[in-house]
C-alpha atoms as a PDB file:
ATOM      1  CA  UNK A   1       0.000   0.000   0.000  1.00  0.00           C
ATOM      2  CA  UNK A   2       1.653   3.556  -1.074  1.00  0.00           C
ATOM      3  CA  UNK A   3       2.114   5.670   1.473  1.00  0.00           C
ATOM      4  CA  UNK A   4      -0.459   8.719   0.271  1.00  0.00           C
ATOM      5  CA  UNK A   5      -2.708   5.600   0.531  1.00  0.00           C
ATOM      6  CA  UNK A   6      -2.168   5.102   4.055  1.00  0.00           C
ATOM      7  CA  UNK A   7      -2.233   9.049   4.731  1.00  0.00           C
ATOM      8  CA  UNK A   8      -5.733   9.034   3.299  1.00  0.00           C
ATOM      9  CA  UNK A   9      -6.950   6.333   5.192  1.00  0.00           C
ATOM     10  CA  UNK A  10      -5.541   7.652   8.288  1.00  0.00           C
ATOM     11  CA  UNK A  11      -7.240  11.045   7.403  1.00  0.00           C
ATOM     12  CA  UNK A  12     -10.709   9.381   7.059  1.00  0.00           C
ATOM     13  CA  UNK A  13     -10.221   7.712  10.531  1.00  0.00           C
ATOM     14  CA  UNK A  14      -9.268  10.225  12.399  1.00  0.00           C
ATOM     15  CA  UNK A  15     -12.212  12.505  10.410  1.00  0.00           C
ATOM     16  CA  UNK A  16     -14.552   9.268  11.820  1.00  0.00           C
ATOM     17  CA  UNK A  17     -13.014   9.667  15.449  1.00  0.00           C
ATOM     18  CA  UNK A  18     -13.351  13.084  15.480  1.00  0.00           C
ATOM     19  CA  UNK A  19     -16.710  13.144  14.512  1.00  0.00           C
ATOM     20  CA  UNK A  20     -17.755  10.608  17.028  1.00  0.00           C
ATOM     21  CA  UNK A  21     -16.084  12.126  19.514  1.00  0.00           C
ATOM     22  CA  UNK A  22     -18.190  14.960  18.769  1.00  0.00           C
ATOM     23  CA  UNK A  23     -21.162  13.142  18.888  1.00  0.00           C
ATOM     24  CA  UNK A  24     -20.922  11.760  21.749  1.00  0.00           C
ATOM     25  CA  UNK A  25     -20.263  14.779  22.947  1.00  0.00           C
ATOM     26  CA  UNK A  26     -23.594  16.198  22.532  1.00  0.00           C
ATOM     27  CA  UNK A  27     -24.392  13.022  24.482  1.00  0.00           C
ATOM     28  CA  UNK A  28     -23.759  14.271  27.714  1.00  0.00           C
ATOM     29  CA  UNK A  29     -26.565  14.967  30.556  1.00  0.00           C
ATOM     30  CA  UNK A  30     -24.354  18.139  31.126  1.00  0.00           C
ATOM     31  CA  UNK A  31     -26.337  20.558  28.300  1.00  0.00           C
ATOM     32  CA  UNK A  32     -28.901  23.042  28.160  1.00  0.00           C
ATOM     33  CA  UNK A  33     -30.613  24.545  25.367  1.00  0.00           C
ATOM     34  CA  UNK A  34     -27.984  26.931  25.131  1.00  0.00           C
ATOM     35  CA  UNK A  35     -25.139  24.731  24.901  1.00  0.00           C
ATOM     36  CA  UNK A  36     -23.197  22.625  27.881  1.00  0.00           C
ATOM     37  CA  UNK A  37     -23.471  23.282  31.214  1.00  0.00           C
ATOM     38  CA  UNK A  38     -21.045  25.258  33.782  1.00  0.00           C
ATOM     39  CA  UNK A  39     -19.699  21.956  35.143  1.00  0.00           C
ATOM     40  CA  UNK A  40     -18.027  21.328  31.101  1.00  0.00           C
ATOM     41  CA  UNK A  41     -15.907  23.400  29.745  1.00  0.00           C
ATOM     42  CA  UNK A  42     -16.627  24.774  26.331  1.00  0.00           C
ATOM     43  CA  UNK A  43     -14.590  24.290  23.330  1.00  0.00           C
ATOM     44  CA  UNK A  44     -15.003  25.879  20.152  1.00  0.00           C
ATOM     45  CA  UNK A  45     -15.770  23.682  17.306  1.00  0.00           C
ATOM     46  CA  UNK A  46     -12.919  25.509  15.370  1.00  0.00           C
ATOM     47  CA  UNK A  47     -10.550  24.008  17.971  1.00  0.00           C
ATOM     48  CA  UNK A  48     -11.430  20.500  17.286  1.00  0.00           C
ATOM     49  CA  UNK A  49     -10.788  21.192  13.309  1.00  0.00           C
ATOM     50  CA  UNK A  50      -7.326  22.727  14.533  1.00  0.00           C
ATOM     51  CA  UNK A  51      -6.248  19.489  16.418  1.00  0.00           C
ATOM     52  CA  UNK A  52      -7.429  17.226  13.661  1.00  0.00           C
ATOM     53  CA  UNK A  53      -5.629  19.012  10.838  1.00  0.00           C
ATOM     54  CA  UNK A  54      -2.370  18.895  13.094  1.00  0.00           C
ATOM     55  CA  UNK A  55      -2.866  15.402  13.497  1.00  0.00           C
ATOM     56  CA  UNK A  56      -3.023  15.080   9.790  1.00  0.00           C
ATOM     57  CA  UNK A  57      -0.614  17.026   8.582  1.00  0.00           C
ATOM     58  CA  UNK A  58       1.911  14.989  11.138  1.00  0.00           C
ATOM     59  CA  UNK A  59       0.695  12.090  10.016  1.00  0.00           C
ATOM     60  CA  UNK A  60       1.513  13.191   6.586  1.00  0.00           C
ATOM     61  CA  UNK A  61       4.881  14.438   7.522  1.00  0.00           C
ATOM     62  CA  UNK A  62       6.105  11.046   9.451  1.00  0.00           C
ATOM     63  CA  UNK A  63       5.245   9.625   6.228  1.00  0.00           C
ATOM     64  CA  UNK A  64       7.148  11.619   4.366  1.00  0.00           C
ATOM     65  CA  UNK A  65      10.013  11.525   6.577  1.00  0.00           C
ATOM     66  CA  UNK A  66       9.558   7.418   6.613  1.00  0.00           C
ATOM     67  CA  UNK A  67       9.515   6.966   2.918  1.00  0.00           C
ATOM     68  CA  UNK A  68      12.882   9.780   2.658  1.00  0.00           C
ATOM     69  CA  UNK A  69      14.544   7.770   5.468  1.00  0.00           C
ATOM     70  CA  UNK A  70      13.919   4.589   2.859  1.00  0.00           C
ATOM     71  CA  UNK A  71      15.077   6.043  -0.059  1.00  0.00           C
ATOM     72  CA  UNK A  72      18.553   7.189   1.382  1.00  0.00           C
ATOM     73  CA  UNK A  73      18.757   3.549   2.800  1.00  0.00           C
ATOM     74  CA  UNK A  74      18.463   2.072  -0.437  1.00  0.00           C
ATOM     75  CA  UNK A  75      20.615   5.039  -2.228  1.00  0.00           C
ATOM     76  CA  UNK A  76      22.918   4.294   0.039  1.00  0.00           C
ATOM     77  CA  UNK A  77      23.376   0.480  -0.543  1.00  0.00           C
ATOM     78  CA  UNK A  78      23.546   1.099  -4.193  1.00  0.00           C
ATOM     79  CA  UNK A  79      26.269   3.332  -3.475  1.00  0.00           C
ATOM     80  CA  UNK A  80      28.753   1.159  -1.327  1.00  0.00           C
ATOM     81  CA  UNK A  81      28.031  -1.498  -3.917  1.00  0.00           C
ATOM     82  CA  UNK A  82      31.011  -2.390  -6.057  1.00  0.00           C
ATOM     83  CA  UNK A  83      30.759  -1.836  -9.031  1.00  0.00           C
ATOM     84  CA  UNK A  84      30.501  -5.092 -11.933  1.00  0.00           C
ATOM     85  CA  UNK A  85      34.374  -6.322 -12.665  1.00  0.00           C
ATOM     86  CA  UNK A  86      33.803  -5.804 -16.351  1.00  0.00           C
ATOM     87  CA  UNK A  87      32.934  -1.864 -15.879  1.00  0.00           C
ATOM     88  CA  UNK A  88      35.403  -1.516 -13.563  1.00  0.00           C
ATOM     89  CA  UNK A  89      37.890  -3.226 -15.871  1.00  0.00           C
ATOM     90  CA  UNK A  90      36.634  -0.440 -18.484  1.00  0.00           C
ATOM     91  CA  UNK A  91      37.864   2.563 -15.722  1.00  0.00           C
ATOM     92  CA  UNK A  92      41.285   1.196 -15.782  1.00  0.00           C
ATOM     93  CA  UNK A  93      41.342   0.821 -19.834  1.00  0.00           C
ATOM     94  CA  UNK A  94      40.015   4.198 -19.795  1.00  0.00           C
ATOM     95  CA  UNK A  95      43.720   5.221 -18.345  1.00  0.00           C
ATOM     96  CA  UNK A  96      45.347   4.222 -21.488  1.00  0.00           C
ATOM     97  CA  UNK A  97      44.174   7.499 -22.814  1.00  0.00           C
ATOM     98  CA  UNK A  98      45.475   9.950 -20.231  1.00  0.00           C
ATOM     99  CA  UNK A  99      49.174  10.093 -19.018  1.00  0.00           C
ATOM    100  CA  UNK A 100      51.574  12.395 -17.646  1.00  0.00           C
ATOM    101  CA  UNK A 101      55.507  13.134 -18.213  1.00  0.00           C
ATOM    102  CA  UNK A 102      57.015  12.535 -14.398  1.00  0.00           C
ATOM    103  CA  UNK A 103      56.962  15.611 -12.535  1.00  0.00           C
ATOM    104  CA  UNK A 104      54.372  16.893 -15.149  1.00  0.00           C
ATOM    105  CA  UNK A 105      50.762  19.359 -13.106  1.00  0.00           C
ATOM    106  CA  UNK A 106      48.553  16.036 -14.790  1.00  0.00           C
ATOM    107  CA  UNK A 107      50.511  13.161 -12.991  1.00  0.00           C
ATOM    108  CA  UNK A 108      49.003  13.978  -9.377  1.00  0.00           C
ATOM    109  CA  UNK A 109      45.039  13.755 -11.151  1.00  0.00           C
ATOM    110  CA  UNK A 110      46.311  10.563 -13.434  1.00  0.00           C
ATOM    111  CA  UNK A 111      48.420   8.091 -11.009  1.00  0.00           C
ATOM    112  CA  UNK A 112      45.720   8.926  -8.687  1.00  0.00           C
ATOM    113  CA  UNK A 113      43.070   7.733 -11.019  1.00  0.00           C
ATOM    114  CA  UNK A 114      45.261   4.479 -11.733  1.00  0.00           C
ATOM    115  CA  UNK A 115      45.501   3.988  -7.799  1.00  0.00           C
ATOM    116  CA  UNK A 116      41.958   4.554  -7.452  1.00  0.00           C
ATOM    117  CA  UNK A 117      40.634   2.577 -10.913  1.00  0.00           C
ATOM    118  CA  UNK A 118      43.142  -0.655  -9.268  1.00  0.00           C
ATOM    119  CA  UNK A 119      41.381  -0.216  -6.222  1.00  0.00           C
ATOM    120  CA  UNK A 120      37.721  -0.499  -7.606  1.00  0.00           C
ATOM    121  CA  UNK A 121      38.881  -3.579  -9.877  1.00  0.00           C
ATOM    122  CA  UNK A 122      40.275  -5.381  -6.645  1.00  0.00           C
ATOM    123  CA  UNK A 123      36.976  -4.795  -4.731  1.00  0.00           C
ATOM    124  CA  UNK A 124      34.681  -5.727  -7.808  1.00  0.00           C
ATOM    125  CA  UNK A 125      36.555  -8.677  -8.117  1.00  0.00           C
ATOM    126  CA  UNK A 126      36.280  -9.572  -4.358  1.00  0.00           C
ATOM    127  CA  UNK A 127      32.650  -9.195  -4.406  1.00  0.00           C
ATOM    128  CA  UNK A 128      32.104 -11.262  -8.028  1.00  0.00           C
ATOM    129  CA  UNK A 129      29.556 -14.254  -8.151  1.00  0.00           C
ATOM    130  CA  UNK A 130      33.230 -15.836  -9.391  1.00  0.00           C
ATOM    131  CA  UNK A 131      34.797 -15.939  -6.218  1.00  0.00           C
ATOM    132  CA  UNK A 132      38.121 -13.871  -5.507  1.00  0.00           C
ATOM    133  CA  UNK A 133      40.032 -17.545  -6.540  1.00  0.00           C
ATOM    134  CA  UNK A 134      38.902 -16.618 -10.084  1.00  0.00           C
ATOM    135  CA  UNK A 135      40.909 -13.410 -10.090  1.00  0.00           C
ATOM    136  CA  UNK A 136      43.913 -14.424  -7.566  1.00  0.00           C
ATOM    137  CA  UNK A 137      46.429 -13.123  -9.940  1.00  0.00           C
ATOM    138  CA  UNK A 138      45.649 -10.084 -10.623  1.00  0.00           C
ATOM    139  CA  UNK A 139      44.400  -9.570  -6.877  1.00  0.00           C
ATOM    140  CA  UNK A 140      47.807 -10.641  -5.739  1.00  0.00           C
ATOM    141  CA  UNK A 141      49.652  -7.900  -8.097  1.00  0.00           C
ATOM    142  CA  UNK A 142      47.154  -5.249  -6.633  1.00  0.00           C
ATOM    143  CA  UNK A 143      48.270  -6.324  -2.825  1.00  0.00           C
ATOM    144  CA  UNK A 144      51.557  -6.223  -3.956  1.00  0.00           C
ATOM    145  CA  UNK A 145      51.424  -2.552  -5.074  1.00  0.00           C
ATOM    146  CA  UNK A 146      49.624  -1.769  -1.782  1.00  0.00           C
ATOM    147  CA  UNK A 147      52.626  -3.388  -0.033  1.00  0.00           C
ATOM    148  CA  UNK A 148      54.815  -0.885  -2.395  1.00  0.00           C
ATOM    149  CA  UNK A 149      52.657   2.143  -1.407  1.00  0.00           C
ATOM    150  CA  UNK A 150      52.547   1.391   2.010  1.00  0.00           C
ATOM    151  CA  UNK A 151      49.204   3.042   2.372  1.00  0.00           C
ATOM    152  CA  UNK A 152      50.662   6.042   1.701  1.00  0.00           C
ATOM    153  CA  UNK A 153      48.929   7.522  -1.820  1.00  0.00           C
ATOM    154  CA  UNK A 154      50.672  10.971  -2.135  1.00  0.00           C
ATOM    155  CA  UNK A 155      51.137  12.657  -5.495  1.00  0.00           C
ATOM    156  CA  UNK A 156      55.294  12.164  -4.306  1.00  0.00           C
ATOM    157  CA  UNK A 157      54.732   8.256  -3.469  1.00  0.00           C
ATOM    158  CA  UNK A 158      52.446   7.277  -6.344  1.00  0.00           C
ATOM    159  CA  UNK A 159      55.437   9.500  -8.514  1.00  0.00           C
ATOM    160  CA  UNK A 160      58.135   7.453  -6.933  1.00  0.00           C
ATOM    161  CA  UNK A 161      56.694   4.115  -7.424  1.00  0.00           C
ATOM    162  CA  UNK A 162      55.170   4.954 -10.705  1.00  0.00           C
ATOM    163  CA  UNK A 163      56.777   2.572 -13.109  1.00  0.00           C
ATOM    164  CA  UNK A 164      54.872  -0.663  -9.911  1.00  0.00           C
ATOM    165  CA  UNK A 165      52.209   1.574 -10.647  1.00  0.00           C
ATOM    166  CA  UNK A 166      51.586   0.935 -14.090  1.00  0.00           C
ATOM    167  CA  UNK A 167      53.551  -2.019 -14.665  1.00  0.00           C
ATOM    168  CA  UNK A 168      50.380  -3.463 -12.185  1.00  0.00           C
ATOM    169  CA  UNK A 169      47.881  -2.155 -14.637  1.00  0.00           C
ATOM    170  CA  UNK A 170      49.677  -2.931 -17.790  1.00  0.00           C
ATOM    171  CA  UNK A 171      49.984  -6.356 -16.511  1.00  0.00           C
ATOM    172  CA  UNK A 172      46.210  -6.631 -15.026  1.00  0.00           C
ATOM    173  CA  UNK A 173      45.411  -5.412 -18.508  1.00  0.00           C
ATOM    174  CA  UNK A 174      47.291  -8.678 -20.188  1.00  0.00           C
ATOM    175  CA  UNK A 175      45.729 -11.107 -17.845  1.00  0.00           C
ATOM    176  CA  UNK A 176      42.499  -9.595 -18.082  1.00  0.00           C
ATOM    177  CA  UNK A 177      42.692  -9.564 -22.210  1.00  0.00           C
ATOM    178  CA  UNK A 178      42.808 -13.153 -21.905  1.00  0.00           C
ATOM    179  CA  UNK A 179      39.714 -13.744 -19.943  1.00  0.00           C
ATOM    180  CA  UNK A 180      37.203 -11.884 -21.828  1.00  0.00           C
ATOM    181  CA  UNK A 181      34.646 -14.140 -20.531  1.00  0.00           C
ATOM    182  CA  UNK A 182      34.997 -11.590 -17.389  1.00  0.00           C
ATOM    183  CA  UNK A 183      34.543  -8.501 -18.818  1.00  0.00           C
ATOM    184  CA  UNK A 184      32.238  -8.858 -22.219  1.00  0.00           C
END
């Protein structure tokens, strides 16, 4: 059931309640032709209308709230998803077409990228239906650059330890070219 659905039908029975509650009201031994007695207190009927529409409009706004709170969930999960191997694959092919001269203002953005695109391919292939046993070779070459890097992925590191850097892709690359059952 959508949740304007439920907002409606909580409307109508709190429209019902209110309405019998009003009834019953007018129920009491406490009135006089000219309205309830001393011993009750009066309320105007534009007070009841007041709490009702509060009631409503909370109701509407938990709702709201509820179904936001369930999106962002679900965003969320798709987010921290990896990505499939064979577009992640296509990220690191992608850096064939950028490079840098060492020292260059474009290597910090593009060994970066390699780092990062390396990265993504080890997790996707961690979290294939293939098992990380399917991709143990390339796997082990990315823990081995992590081993070079030492965690530490400074423009000046990544610079230092370029040629691991993309000797690991060019050699993920290779492997990868001859499984193209995992990428196509």
């Amino acid at each position: 059931m959508s949740v304007r659905v439920r907002i409606r039908l909580s409307t109508a029975a709190l429209a019902m309640a209110a309405a019998l509650v009003g009834a019953l009201a007018g129920c009491t031994g406490a009135s006089t032709p000219q309205g309830p007695g001393d011993d009750v207190p009066y309320v105007a009927p534009s007070a009841n209308a007041s709490a009702v529409n509060k009631e409503i409009e909370q109701d509407e706004a938990d709702a709201e709230a509820s179904a936001a709170a369930e999106a962002n969930a679900a965003q969320e999960k798709a987010f921290n998803r990896p990505e499939e191997v064979r577009d992640a694959f296509a990220g690191l092919q992608a850096t064939y077409q950028d490079g840098c001269a060492p020292g260059d203002g474009n290597c910090a953005y593009f060994l970066g990228r390699v780092n990062d695109e390396l990265n993504g391919l080890d997790k996707s292939m961690k979290a294939d239906a293939g098992g990380p046993d399917h991709f143990k070779e390339p796997m082990a070459r990315i823990s081995a650059l992590r081993t070079t890097l030492a965690g530490d992925t400074s423009t000046a590191n990544l610079e230092k330890h370029r040629k691991q850097l993309l000797g690991t892709r060019d050699r993920i690359n290779t492997w990868m070219q001859g499984h193209p059952e995992d990428y196509r």
